[in-house]
N, C-alpha and C. Protein backbone atom coordinates (compact mmCIF):
# COMPACT_ATOMS: atom_id res chain seq x y z
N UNK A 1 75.36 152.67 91.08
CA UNK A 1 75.60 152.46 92.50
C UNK A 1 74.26 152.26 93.18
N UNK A 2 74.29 151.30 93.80
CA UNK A 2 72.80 150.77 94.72
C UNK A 2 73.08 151.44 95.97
N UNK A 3 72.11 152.40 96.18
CA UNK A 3 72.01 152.60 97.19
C UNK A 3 71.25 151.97 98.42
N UNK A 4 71.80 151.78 100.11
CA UNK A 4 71.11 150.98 100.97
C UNK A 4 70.65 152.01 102.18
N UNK A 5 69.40 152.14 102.64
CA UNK A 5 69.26 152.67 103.81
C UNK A 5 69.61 151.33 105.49
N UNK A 6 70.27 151.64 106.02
CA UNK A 6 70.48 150.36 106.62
C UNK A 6 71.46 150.94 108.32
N UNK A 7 71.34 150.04 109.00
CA UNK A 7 71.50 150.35 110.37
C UNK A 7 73.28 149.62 110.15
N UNK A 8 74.20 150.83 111.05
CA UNK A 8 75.51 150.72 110.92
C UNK A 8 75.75 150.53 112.80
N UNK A 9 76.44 149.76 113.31
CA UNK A 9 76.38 149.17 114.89
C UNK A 9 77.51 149.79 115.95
N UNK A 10 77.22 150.47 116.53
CA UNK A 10 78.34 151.11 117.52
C UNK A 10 78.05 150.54 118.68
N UNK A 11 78.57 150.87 119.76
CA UNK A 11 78.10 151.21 120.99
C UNK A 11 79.09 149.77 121.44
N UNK A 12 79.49 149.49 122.93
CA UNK A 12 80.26 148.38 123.27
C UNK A 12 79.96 147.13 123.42
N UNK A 13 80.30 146.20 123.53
CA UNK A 13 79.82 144.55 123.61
C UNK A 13 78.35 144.52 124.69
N UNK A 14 77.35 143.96 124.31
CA UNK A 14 76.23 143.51 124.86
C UNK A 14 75.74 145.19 125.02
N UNK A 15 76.09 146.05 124.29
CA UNK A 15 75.34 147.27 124.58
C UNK A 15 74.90 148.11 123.34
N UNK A 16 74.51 147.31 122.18
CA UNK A 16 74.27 147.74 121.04
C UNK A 16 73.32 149.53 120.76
N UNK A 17 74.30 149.99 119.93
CA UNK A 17 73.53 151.23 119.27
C UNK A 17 74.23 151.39 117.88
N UNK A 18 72.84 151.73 116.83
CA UNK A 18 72.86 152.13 116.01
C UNK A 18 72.59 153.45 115.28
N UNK A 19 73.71 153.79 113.88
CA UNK A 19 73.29 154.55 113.10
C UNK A 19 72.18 154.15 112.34
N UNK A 20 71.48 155.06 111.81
CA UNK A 20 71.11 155.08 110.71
C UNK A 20 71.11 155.47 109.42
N UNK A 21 71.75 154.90 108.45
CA UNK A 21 73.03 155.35 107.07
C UNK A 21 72.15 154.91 106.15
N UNK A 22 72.70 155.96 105.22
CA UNK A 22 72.61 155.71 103.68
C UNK A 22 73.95 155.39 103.06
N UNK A 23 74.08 154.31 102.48
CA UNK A 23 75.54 153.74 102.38
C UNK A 23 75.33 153.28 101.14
N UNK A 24 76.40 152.40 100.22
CA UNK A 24 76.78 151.59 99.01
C UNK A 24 76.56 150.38 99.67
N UNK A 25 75.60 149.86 99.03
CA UNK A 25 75.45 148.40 99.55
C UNK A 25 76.60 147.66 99.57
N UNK A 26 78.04 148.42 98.86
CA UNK A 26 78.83 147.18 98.34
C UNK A 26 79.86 147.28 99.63
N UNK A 27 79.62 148.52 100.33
CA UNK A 27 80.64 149.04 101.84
C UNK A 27 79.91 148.32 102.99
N UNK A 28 81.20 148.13 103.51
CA UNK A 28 80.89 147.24 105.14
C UNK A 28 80.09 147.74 105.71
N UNK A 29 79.71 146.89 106.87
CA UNK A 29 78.29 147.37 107.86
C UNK A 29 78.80 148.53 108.25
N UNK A 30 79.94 148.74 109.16
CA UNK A 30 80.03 149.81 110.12
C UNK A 30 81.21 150.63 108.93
N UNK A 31 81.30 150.41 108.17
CA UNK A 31 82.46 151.13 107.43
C UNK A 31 81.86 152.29 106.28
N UNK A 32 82.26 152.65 105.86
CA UNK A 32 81.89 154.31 105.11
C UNK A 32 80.69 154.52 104.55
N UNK A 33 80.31 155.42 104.85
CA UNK A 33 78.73 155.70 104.42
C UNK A 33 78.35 156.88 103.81
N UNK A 34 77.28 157.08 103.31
CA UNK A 34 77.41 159.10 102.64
C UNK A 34 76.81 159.81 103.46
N UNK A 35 75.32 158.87 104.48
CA UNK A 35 74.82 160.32 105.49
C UNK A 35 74.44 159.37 105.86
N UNK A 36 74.28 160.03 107.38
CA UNK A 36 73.80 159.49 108.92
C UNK A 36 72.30 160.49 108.78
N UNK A 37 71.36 159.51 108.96
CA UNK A 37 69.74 160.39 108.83
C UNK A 37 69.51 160.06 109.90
N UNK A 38 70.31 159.59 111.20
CA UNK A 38 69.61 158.88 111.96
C UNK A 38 70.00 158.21 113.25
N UNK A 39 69.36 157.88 114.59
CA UNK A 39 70.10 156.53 115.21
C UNK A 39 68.84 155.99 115.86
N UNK A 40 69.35 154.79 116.58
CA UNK A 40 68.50 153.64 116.84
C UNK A 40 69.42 153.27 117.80
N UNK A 41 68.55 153.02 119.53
CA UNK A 41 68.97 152.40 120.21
C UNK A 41 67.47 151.25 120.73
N UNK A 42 67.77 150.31 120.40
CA UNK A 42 67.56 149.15 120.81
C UNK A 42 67.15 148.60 122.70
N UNK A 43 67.96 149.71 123.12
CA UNK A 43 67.68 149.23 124.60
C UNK A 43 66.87 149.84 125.16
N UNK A 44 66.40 150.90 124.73
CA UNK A 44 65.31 151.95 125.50
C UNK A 44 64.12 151.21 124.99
N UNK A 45 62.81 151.91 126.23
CA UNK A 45 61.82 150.98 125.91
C UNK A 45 61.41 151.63 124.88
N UNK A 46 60.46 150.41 124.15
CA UNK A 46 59.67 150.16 122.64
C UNK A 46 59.28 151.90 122.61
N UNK A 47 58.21 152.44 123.98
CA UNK A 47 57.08 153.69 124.01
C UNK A 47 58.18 155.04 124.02
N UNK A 48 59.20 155.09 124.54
CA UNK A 48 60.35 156.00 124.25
C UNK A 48 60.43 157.03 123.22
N UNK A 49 59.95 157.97 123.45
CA UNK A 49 60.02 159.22 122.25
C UNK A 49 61.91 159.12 121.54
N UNK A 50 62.68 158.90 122.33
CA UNK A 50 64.30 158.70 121.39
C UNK A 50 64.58 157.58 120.89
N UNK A 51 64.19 156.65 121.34
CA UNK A 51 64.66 155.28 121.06
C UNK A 51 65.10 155.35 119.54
N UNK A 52 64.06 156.20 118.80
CA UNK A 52 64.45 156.40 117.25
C UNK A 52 64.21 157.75 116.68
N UNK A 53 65.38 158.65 116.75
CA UNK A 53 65.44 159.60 115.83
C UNK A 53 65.92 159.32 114.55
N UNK A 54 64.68 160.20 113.71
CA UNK A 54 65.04 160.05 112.32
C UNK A 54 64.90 161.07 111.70
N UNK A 55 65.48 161.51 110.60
CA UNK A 55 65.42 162.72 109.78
C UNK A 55 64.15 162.46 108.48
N UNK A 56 63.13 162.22 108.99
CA UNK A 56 62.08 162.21 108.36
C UNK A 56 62.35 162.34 106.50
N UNK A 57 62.45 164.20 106.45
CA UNK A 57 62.36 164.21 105.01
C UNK A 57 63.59 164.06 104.54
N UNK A 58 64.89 163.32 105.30
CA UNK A 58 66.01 163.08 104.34
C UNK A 58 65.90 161.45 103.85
N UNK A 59 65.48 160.92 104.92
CA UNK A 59 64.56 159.77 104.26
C UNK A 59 63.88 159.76 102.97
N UNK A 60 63.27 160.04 103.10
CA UNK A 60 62.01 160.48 102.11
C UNK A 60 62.76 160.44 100.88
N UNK A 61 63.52 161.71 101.15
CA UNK A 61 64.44 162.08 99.60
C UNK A 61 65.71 161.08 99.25
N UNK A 62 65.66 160.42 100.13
CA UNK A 62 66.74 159.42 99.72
C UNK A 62 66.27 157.89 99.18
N UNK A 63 64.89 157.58 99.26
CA UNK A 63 63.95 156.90 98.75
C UNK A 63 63.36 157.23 97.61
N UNK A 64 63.49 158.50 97.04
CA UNK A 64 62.94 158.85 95.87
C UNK A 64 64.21 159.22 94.90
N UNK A 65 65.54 158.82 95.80
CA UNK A 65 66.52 159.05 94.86
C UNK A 65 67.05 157.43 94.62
N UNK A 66 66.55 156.48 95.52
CA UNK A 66 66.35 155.10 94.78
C UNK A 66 66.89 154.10 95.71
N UNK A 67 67.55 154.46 97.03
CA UNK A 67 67.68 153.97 98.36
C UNK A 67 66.78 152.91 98.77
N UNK A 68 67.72 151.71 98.85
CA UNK A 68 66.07 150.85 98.86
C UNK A 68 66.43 150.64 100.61
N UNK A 69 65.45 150.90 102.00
CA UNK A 69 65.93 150.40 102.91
C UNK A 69 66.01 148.65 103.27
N UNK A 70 66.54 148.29 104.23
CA UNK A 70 66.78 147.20 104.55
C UNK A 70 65.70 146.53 105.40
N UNK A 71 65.13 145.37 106.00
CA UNK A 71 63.78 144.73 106.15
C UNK A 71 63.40 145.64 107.76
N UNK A 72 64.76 145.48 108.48
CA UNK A 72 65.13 146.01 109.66
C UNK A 72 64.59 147.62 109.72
N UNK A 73 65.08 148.38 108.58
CA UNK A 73 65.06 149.40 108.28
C UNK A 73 63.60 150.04 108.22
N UNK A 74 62.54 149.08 107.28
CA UNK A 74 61.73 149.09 106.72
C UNK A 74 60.60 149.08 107.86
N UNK A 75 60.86 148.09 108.84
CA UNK A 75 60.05 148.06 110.03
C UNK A 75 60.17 149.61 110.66
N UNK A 76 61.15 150.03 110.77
CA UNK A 76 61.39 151.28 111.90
C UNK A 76 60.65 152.40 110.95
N UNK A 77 60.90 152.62 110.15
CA UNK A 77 59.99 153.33 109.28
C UNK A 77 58.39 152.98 108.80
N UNK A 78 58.11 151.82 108.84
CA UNK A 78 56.41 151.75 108.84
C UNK A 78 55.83 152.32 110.52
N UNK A 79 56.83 151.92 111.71
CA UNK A 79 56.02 152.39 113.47
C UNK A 79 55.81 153.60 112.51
N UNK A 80 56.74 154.39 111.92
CA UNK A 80 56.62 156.22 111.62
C UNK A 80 56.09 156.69 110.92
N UNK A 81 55.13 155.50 109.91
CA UNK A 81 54.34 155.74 108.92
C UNK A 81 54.75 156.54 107.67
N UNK A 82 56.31 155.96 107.55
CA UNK A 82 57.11 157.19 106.24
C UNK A 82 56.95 156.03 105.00
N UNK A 83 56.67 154.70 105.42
CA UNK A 83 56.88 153.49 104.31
C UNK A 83 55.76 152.23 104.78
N UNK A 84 55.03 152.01 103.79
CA UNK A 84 54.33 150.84 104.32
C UNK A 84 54.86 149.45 103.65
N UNK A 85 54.47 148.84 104.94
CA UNK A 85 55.57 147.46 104.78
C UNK A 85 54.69 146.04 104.91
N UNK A 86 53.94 145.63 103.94
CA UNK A 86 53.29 144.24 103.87
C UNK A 86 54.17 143.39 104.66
N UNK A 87 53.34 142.69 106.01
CA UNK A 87 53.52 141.76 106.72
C UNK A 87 54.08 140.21 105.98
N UNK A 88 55.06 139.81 106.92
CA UNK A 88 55.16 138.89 106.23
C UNK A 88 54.84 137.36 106.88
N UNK A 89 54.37 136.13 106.01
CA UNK A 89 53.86 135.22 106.15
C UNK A 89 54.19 133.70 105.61
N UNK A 90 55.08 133.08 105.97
CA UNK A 90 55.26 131.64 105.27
C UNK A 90 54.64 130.52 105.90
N UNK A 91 53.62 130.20 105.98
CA UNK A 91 52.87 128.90 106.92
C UNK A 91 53.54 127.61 106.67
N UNK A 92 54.64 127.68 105.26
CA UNK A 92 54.65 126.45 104.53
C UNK A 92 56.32 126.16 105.43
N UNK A 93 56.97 127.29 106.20
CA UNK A 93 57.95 127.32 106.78
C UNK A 93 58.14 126.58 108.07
N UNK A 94 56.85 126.13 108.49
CA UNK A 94 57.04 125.70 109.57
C UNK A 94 56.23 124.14 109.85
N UNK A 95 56.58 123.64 108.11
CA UNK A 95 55.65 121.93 108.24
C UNK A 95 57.14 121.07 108.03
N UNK A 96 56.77 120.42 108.42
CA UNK A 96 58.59 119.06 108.34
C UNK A 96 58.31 119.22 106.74
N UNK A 97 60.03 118.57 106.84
CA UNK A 97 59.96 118.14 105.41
C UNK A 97 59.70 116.83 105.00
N UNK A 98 60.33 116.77 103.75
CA UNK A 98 60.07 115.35 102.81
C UNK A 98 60.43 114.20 103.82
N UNK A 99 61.65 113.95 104.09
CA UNK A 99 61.47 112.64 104.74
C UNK A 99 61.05 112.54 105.93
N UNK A 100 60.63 113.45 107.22
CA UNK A 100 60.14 113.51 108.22
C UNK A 100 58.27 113.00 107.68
N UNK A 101 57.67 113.65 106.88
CA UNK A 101 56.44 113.60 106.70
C UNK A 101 56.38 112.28 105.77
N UNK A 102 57.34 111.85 105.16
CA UNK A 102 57.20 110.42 104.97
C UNK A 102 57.39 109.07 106.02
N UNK A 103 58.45 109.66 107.00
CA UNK A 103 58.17 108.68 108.41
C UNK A 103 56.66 108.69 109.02
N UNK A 104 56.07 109.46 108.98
CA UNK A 104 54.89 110.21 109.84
C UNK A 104 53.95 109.46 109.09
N UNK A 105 54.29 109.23 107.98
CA UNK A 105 52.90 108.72 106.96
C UNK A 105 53.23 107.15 107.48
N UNK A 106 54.32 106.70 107.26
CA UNK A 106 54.54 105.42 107.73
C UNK A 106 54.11 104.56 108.96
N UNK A 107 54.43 105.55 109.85
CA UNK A 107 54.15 105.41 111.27
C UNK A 107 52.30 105.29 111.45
N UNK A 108 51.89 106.32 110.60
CA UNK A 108 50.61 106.24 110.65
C UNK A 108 50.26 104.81 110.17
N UNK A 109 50.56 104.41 108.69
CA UNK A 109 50.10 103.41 107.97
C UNK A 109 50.22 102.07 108.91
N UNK A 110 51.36 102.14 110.07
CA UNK A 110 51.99 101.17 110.93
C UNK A 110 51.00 100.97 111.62
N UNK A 111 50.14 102.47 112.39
CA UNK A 111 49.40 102.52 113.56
C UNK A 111 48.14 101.51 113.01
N UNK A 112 47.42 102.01 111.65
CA UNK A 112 46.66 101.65 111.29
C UNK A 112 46.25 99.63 111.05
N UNK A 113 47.46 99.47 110.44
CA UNK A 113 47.53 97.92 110.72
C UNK A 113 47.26 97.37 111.74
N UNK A 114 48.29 98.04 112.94
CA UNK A 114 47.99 97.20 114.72
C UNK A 114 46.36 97.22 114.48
N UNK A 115 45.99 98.55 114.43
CA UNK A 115 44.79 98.43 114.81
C UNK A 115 44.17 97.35 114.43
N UNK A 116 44.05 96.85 113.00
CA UNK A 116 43.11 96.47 112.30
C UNK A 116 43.13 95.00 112.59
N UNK A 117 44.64 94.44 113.09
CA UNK A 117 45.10 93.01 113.07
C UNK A 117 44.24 92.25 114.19
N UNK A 118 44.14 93.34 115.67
CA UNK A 118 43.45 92.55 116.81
C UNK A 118 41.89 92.49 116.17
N UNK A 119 41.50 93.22 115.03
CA UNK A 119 40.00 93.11 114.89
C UNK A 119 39.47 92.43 114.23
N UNK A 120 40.57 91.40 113.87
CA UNK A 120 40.32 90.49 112.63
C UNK A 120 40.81 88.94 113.37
C-alpha cells in the first residue's frame, strides 16, 4: 500500500479549506483517509501563524514509514523546514515548438532575401 501525504478539500464553493491526510493513494481526494496531521487554509494571509497547522512529528513519522507527500504538500512543509524541496526549473518549457520555430526560421530566411534583393 502506497502511502500519500496530500491535501483533502472542504469548506464551500469559492471558499476553499483543507485537510491535511495521510491517505492510500488509491482513495479519492476528499474520501477516506487513516489520519488528519493537519489543515490548510488558503485564504488567510501567507504571514498568518494558522494559515497552517501541522502535526510536525506525525509527519515526520509518517515519512519514515514511507508516505511520500504530494508537490503541494511538499512546498508547505519546506516554509516549515520538516522537508527540503529542490526548486523546480524547465527553461526548455517555455520555447515554441517544432513547427512554430520552423515558421520563424522561414520568415527569417524570407526577411533575409528582401533584404539582400534591393542591394543587388
Amino acid at each position: 500500500m502506497s502511502l500519500k501525504i496530500r491535501l483533502a478539500r472542504g469548506g464551500a464553493k469559492k471558499r476553499p479549506f483543507y485537510r491535511v491526510v495521510v491517505a492510500d493513494s488509491r482513495s479519492p481526494r476528499d474520501g477516506r483517509y487513516i489520519e488528519k496531521i493537519g489543515h490548510f487554509d488558503p485564504l488567510k494571509e501567507k504571514d498568518s501563524a494558522d494559515r497552517l497547522v501541522l502535526d510536525a512529528e506525525k509527519a515526520k513519522a509518517w515519512m519514515e514509514k514511507g508516505a511520500q507527500p504530494t508537490d503541494r504538500v511538499a512546498r508547505l512543509l519546506d516554509g516549515l523546514g520538516l522537508l527540503k524541496r529542490e526548486a523546480r526549473n524547465n527553461p526548455q518549457k517555455a520555447q515554441p515548438k517544432k513547427k512554430a520555430q520552423e515558421r520563424a526560421a522561414a520568415a527569417a530566411e524570407a526577411a533575409g532575401k528582401a533584404a539582400e534583393a534591393p542591394a543587388a
